[in-house]
C-alpha atoms as a PDB file:
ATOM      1  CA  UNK A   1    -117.397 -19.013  90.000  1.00  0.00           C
ATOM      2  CA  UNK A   2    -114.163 -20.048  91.869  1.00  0.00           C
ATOM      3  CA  UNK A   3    -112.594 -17.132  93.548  1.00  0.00           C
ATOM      4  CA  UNK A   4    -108.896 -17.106  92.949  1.00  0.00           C
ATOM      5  CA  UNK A   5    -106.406 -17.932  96.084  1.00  0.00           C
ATOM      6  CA  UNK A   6    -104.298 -15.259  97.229  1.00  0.00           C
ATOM      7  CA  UNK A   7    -103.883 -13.165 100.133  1.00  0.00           C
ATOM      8  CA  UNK A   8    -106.820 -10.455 101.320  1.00  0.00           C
ATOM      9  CA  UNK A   9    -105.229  -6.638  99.905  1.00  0.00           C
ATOM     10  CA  UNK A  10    -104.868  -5.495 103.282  1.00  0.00           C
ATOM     11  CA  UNK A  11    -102.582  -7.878 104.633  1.00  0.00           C
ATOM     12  CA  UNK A  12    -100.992  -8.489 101.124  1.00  0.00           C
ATOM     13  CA  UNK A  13     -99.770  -4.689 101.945  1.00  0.00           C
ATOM     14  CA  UNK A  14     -99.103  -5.674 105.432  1.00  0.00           C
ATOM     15  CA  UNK A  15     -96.689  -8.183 104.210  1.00  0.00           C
ATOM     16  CA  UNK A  16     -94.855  -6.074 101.119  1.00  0.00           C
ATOM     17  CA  UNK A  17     -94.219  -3.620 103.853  1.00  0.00           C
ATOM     18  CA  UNK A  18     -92.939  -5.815 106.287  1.00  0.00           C
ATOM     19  CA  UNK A  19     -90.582  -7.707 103.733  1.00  0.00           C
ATOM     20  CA  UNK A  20     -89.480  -3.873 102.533  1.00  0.00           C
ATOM     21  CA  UNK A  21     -88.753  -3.149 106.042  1.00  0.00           C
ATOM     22  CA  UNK A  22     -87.191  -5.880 106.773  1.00  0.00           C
ATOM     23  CA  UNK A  23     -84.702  -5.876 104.171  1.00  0.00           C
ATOM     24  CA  UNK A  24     -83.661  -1.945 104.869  1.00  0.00           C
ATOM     25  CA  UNK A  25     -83.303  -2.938 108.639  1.00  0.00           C
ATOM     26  CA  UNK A  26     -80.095  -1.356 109.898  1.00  0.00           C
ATOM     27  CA  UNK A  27     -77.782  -3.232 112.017  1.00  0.00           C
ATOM     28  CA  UNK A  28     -78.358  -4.012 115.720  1.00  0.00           C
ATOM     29  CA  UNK A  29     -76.181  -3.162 118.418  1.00  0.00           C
ATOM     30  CA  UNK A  30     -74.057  -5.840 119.702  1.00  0.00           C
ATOM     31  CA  UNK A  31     -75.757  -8.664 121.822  1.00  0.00           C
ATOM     32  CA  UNK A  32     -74.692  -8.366 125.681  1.00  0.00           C
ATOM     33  CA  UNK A  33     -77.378  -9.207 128.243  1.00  0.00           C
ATOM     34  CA  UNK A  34     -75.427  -8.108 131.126  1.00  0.00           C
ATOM     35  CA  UNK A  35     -76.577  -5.509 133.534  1.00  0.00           C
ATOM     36  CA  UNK A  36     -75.657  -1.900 131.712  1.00  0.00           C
ATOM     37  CA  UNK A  37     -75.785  -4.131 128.298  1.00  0.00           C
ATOM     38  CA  UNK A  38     -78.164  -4.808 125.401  1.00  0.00           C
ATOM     39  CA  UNK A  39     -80.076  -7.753 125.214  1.00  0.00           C
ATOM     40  CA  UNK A  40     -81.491  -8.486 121.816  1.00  0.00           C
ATOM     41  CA  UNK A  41     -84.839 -10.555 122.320  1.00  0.00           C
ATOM     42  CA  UNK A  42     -86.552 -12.159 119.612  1.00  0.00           C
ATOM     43  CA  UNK A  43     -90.242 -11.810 118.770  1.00  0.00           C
ATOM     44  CA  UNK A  44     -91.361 -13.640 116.059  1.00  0.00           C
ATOM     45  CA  UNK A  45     -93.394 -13.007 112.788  1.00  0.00           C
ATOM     46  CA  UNK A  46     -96.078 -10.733 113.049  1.00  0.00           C
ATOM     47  CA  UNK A  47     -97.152  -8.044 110.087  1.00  0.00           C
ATOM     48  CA  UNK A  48     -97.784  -5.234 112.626  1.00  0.00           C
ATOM     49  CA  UNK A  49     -94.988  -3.994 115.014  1.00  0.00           C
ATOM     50  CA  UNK A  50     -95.540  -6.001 118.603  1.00  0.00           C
ATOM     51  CA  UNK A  51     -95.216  -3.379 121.836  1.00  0.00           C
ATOM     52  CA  UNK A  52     -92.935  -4.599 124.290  1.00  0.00           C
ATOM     53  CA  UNK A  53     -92.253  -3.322 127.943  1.00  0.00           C
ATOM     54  CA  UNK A  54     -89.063  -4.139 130.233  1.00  0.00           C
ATOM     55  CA  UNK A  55     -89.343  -3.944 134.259  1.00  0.00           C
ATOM     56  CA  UNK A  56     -92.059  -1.227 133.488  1.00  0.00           C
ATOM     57  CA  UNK A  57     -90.714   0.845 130.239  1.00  0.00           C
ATOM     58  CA  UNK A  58     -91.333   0.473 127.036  1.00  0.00           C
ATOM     59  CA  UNK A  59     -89.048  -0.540 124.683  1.00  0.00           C
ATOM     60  CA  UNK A  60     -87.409  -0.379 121.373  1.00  0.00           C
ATOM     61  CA  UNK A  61     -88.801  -3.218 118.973  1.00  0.00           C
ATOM     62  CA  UNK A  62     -87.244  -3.236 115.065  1.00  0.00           C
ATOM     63  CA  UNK A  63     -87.537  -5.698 112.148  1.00  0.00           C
ATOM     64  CA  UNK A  64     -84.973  -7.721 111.163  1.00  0.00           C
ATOM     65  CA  UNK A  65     -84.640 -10.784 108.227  1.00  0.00           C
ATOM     66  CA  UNK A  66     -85.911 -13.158 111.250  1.00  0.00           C
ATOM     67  CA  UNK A  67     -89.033 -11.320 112.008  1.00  0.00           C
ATOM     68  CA  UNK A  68     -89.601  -8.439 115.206  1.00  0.00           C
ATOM     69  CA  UNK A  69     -86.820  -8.039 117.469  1.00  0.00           C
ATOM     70  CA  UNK A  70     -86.768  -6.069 121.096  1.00  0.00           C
ATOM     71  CA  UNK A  71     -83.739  -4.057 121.678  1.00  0.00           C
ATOM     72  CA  UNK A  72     -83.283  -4.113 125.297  1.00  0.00           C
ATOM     73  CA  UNK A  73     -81.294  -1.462 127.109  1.00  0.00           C
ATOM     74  CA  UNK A  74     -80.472  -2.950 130.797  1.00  0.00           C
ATOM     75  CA  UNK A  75     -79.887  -0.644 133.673  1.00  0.00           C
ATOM     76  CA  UNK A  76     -76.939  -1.417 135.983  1.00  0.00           C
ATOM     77  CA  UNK A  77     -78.848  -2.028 139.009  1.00  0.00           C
ATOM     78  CA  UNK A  78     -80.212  -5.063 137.354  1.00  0.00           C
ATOM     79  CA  UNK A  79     -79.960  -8.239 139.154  1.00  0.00           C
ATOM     80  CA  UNK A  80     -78.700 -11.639 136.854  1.00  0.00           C
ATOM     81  CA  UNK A  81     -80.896 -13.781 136.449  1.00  0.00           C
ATOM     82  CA  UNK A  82     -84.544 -14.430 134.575  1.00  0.00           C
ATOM     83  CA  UNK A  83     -85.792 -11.092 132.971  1.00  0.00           C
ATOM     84  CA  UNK A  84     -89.148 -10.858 131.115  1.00  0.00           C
ATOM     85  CA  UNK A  85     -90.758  -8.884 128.295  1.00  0.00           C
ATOM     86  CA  UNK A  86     -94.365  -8.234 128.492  1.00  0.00           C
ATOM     87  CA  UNK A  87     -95.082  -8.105 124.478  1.00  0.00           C
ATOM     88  CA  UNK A  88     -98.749  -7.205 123.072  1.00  0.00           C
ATOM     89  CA  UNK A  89     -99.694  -7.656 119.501  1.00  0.00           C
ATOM     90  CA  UNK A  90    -102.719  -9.010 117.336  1.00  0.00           C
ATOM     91  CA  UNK A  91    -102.651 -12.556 119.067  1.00  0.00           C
ATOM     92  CA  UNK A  92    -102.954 -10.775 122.929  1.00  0.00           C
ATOM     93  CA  UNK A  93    -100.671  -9.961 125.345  1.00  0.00           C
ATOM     94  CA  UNK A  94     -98.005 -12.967 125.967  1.00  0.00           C
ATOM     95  CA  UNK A  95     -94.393 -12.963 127.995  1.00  0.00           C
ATOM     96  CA  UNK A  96     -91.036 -13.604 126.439  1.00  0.00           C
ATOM     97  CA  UNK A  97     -88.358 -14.200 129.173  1.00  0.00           C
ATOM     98  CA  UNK A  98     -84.691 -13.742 128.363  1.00  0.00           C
ATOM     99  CA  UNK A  99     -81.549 -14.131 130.942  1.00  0.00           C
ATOM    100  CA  UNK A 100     -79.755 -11.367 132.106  1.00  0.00           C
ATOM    101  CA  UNK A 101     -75.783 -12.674 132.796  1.00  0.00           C
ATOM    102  CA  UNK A 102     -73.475 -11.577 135.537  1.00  0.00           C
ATOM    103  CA  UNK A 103     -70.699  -9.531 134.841  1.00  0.00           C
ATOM    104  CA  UNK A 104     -67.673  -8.414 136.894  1.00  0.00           C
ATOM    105  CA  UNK A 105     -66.489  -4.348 135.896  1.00  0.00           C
ATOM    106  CA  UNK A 106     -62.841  -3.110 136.902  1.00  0.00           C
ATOM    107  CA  UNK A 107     -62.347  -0.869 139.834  1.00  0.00           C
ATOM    108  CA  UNK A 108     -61.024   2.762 138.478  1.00  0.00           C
ATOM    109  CA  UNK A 109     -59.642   4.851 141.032  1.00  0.00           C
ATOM    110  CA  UNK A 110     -59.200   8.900 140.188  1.00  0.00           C
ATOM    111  CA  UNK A 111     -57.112  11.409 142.462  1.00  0.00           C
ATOM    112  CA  UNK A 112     -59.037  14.880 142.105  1.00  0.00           C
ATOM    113  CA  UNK A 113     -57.240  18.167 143.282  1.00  0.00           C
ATOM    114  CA  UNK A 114     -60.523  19.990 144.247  1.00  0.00           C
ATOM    115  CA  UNK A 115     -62.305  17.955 147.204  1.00  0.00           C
ATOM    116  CA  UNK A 116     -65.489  19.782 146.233  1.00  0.00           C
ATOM    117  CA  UNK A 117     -66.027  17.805 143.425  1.00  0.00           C
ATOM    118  CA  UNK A 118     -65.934  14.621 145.686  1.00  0.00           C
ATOM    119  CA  UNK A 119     -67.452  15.289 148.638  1.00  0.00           C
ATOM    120  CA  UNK A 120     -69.582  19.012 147.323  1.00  0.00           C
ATOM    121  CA  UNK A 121     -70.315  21.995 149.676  1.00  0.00           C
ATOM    122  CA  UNK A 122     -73.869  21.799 151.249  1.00  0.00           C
ATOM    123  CA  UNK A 123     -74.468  25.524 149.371  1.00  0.00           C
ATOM    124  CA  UNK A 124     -74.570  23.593 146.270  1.00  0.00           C
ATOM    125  CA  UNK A 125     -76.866  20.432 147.147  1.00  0.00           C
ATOM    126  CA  UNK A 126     -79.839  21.829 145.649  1.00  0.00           C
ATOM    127  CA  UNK A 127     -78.391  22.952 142.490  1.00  0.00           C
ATOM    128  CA  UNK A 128     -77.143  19.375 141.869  1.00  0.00           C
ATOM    129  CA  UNK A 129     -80.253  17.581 142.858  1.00  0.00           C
ATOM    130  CA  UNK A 130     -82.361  19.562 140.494  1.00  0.00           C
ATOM    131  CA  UNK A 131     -79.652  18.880 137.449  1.00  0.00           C
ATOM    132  CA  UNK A 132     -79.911  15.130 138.727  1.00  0.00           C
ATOM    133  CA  UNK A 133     -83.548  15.685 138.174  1.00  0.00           C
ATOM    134  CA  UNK A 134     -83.344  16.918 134.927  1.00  0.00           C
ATOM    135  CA  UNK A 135     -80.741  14.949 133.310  1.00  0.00           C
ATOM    136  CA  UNK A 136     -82.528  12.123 134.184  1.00  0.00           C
ATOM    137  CA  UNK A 137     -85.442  13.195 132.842  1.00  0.00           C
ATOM    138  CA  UNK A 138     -83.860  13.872 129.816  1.00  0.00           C
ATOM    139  CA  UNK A 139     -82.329  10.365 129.935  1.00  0.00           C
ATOM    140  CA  UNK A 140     -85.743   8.508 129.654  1.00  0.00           C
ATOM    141  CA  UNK A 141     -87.396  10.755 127.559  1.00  0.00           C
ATOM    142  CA  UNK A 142     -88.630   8.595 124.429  1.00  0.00           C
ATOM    143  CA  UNK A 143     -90.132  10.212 121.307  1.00  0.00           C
ATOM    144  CA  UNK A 144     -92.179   8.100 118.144  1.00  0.00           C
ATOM    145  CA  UNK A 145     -90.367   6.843 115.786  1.00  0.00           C
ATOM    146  CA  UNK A 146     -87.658   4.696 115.037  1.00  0.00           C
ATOM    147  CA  UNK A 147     -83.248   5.552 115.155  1.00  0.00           C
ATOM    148  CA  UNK A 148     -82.175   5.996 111.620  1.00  0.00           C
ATOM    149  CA  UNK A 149     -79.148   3.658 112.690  1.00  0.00           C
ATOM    150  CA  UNK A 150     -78.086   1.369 115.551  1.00  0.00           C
ATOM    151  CA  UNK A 151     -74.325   1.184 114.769  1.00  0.00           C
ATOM    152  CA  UNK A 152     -72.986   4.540 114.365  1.00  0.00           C
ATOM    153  CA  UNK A 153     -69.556   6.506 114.292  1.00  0.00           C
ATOM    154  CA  UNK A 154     -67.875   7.552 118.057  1.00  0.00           C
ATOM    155  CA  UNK A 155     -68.978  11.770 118.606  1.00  0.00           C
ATOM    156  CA  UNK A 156     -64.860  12.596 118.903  1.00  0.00           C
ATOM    157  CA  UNK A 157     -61.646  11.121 117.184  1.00  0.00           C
ATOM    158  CA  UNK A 158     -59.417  10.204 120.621  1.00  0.00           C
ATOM    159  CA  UNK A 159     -57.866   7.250 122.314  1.00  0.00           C
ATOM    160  CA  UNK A 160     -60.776   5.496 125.140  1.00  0.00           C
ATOM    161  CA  UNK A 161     -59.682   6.663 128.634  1.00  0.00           C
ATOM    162  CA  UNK A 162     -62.355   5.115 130.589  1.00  0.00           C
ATOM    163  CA  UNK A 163     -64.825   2.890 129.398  1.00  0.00           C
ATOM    164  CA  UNK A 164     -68.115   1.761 130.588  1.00  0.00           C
ATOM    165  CA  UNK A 165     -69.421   0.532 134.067  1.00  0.00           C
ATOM    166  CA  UNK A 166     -65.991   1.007 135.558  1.00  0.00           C
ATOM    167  CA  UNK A 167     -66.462   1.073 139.438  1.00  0.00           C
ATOM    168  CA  UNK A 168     -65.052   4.228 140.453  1.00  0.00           C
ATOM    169  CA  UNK A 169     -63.128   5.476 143.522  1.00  0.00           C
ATOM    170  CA  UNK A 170     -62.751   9.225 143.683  1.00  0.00           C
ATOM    171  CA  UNK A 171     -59.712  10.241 146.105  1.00  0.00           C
ATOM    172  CA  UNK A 172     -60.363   6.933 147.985  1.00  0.00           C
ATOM    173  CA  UNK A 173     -63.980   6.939 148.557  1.00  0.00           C
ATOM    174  CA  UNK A 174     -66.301   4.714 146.457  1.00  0.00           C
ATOM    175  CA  UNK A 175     -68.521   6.638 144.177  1.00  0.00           C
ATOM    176  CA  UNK A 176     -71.065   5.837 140.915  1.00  0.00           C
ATOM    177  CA  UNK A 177     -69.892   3.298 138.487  1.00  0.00           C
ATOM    178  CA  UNK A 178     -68.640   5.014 135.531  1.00  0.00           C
ATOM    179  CA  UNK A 179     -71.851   5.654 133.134  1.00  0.00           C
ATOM    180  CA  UNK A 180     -70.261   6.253 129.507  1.00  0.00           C
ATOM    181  CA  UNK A 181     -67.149   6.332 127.602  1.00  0.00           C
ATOM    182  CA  UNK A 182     -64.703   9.002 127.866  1.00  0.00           C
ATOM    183  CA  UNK A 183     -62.659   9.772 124.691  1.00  0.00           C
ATOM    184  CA  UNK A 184     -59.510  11.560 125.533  1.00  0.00           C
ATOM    185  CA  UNK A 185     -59.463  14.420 122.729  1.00  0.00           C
ATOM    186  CA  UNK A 186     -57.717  17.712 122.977  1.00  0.00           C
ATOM    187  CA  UNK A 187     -59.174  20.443 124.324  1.00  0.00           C
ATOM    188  CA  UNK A 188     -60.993  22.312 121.260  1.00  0.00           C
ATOM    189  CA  UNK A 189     -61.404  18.989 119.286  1.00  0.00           C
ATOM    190  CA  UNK A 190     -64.909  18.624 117.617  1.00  0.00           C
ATOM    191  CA  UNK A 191     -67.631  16.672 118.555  1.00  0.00           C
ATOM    192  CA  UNK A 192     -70.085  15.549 115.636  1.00  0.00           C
ATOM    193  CA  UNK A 193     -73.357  13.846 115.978  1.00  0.00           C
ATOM    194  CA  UNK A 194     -72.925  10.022 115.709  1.00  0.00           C
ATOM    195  CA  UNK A 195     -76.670   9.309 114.248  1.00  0.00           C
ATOM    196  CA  UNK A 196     -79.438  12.053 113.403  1.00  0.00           C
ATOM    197  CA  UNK A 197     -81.575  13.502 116.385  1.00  0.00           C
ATOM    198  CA  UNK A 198     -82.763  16.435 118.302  1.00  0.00           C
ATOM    199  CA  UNK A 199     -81.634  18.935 120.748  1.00  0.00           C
ATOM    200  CA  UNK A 200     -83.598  17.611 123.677  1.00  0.00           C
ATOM    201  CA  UNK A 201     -81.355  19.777 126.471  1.00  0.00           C
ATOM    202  CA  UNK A 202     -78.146  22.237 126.591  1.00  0.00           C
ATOM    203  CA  UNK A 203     -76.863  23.000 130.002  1.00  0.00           C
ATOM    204  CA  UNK A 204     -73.836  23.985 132.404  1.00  0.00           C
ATOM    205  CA  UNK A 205     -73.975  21.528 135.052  1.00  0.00           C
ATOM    206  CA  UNK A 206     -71.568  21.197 138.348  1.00  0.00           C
ATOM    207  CA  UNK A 207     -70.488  17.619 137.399  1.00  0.00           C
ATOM    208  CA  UNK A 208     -71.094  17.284 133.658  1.00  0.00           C
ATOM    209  CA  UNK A 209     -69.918  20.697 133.016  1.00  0.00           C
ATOM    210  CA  UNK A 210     -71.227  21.978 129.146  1.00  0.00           C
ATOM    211  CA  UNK A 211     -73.482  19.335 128.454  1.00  0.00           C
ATOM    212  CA  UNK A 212     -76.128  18.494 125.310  1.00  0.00           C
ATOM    213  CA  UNK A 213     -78.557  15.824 125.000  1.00  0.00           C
ATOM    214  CA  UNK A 214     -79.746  14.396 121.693  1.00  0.00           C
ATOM    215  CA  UNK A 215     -83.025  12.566 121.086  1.00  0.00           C
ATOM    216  CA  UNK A 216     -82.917   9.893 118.002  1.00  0.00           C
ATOM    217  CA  UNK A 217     -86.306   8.671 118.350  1.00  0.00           C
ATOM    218  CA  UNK A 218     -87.870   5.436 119.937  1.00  0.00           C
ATOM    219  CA  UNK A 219     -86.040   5.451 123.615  1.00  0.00           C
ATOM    220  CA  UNK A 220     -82.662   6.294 122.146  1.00  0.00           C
ATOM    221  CA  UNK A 221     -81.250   9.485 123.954  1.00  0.00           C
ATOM    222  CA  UNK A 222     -77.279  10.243 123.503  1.00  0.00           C
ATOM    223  CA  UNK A 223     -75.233  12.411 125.917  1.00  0.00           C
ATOM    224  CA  UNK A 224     -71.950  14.407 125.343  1.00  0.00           C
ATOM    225  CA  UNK A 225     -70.464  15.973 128.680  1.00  0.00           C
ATOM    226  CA  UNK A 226     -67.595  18.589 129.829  1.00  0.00           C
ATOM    227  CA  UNK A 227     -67.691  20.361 126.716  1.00  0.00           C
ATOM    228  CA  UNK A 228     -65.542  23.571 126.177  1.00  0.00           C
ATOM    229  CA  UNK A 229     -67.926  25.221 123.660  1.00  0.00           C
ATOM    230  CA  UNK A 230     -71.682  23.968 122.774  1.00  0.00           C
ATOM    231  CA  UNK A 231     -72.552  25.385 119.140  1.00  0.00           C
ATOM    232  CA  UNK A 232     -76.341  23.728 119.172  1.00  0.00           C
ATOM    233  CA  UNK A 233     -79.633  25.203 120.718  1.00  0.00           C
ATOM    234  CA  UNK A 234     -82.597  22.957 122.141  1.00  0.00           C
ATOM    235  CA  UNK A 235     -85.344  22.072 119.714  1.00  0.00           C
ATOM    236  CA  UNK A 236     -82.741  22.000 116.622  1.00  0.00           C
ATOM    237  CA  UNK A 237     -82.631  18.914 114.416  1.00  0.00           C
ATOM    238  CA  UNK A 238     -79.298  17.678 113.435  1.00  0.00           C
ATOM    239  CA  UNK A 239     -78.182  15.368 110.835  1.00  0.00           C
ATOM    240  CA  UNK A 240     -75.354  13.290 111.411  1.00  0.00           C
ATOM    241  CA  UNK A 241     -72.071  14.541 111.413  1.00  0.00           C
ATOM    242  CA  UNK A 242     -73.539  17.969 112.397  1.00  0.00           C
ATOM    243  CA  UNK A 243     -71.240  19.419 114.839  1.00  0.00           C
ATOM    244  CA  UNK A 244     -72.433  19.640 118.933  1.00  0.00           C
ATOM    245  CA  UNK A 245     -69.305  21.689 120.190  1.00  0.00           C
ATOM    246  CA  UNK A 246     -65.849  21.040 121.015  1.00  0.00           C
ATOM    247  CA  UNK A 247     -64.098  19.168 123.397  1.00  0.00           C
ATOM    248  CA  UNK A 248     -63.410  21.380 127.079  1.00  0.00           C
ATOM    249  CA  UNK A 249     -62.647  19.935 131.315  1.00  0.00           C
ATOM    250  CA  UNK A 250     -65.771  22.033 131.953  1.00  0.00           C
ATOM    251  CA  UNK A 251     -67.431  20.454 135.328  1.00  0.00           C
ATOM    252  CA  UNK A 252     -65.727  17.368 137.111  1.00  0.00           C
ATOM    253  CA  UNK A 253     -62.552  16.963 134.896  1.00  0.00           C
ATOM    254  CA  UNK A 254     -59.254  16.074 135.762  1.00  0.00           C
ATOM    255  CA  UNK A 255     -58.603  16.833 131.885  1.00  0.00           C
ATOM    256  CA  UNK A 256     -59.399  17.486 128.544  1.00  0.00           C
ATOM    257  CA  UNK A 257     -61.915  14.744 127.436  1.00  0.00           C
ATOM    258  CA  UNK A 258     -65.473  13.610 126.071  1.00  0.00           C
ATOM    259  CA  UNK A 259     -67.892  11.708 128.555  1.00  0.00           C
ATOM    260  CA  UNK A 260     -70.197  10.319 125.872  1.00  0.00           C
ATOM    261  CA  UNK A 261     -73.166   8.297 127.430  1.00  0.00           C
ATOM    262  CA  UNK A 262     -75.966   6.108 126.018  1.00  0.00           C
ATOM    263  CA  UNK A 263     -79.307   5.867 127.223  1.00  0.00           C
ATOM    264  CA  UNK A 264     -82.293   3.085 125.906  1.00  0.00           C
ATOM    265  CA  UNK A 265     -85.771   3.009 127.305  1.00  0.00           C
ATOM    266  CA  UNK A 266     -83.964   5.355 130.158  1.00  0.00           C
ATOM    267  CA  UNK A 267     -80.678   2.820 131.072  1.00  0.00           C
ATOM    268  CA  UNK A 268     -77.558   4.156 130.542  1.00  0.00           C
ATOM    269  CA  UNK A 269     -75.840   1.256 128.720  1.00  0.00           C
ATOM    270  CA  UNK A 270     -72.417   0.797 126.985  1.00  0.00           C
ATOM    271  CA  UNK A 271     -72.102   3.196 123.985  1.00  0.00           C
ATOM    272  CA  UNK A 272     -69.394   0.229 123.107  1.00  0.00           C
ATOM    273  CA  UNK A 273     -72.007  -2.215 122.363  1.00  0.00           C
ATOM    274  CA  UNK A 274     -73.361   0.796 118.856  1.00  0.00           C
ATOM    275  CA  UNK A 275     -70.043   1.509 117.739  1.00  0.00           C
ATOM    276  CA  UNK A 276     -69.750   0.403 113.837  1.00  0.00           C
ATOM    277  CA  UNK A 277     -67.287  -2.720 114.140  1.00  0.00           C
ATOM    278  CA  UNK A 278     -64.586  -0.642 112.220  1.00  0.00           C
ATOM    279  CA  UNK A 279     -64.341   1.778 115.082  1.00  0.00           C
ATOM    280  CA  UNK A 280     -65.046  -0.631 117.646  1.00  0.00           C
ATOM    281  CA  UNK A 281     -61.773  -2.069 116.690  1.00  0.00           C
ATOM    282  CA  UNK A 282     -59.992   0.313 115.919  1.00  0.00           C
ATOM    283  CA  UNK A 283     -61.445   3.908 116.469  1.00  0.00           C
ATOM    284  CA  UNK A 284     -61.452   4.399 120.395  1.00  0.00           C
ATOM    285  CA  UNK A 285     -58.086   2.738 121.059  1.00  0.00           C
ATOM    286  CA  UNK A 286     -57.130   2.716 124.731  1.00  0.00           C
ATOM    287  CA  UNK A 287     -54.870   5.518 126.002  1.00  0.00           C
ATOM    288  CA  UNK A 288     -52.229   5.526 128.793  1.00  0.00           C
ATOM    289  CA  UNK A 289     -54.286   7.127 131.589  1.00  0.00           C
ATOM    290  CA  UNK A 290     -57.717   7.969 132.834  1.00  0.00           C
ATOM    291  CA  UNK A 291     -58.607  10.888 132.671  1.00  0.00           C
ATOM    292  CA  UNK A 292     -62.406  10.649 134.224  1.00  0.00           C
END
């Protein structure tokens, strides 16, 4: 008797599920393979997600129409030039290069009236080495799981006052490039949650001031600094648009303002690069002066 041709069940369902996914697969950020950018790396066809790692991290890897894609976050202390994924799935482990470009950020220079919060007393060293610690920790945390979305609302209604990877000088002396996107609300403004996470950290810090960290699954961690009031505990789960606090100068401020940072497979990248394309042209619109 002549067995009928068709696929075996268990990769029939492999395949239904992959098409299902595929077609509910949210947006991806925008494409920038610069250092503090996104690159988006194609993976191919396969009906189990591939696991992909970047200069030792693993990261985020989503279905599109095209087949598996790896969303690259790209720290800026990378070099331009060849990168490389290491990617395992069912045919082995294999390496997909990609290029990461060069990319020349603005020089920002900021006049701050208390010279403790350029050059700090040695009594408080300690205190911001261990915050260091932990906010990086916090940074590259990475949970199972999958964002809900990729493009996503800005936290705080506000003109842009300093955007990403600007090369800061701090009362004349070069410091940190700038690691996030300020928003220049009024004090007491509220900040909402962009895209559904968790708590992951609350804390008063000397240079972030009132400061949460949210946790949206796969390598995605969010980051909302120099709030005034923070109305969230660690551990809670918050849908989006759930309020985090309000808008405050608390810790290095030389105003009112949001420092809203983006972190994938522990880079801070540019927050720019998941705004929805209605507010990334015309929601953060830039204001007159920096304020951060």
């Amino acid at each position: 008797m002549r067995r009928r041709a068709g696929c075996r069940p268990a990769l029939a369902v492999a395949l239904l599920l992959a098409a299902a996914a595929a077609a509910a697969a949210p947006p991806l950020p925008r494409h920038h393979p610069v250092p503090g950018g996104v690159a988006l790396v194609p993976l191919g066809e396969a009906p189990l997600r591939p696991a992909a790692r970047y200069a030792g991290r693993e990261v985020l890897v989503i279905r599109g129409p095209r087949g598996w894609t790896a969303v690259v976050g790209i720290p800026l202390t990378a070099r331009p030039g060849p990168a490389r994924l290491e990617v395992r799935d069912a045919r082995g482990t294999r390496t997909v290069r990609f290029e990461v470009r060069a990319h020349d950020y603005p020089v920002q220079r900021i006049t701050l009236k208390d010279p403790r919060m350029v050059t700090p007393p040695a009594s408080v060293l300690g205190r911001i080495r261990a915050e260091t610690a932990r906010l990086r920790r916090g940074l590259a945390h990475r949970s199972p799981g999958t964002p809900e979305r990729l493009r996503f609302p800005p936290p705080a209604d506000g003109p842009l006052s300093s955007r990403f990877g600007l090369r800061r000088v701090l009362n004349g002396r070069p410091r940190s490039p700038h690691r996030g996107l300020d928003i220049a609300a009024p004090r007491g403004a509220p900040v909402r949650v962009p895209i559904g996470g968790t708590v992951l950290d609350v804390g008063d810090f000397y240079f972030t001031g009132r400061t949460v960290l949210l946790d949206h699954s796969g390598g995605l961690v969010t980051l909302y600094c120099h709030l005034d009031r923070v109305e969230v505990r660690k551990g809670e789960r918050l849908a989006a648009g759930a309020p985090i606090g309000t808008v405050g100068a608390s810790g290095r401020a030389t105003g009112p303002h949001l420092h809203w940072a983006v972190a994938l497979n522990g880079a801070l990248v540019d927050p720019a690069l998941f705004l929805e394309e209605r507010h990334t042209a015309s929601g953060l619109r830039p204001a007159a002066r920096s304020r951060n």
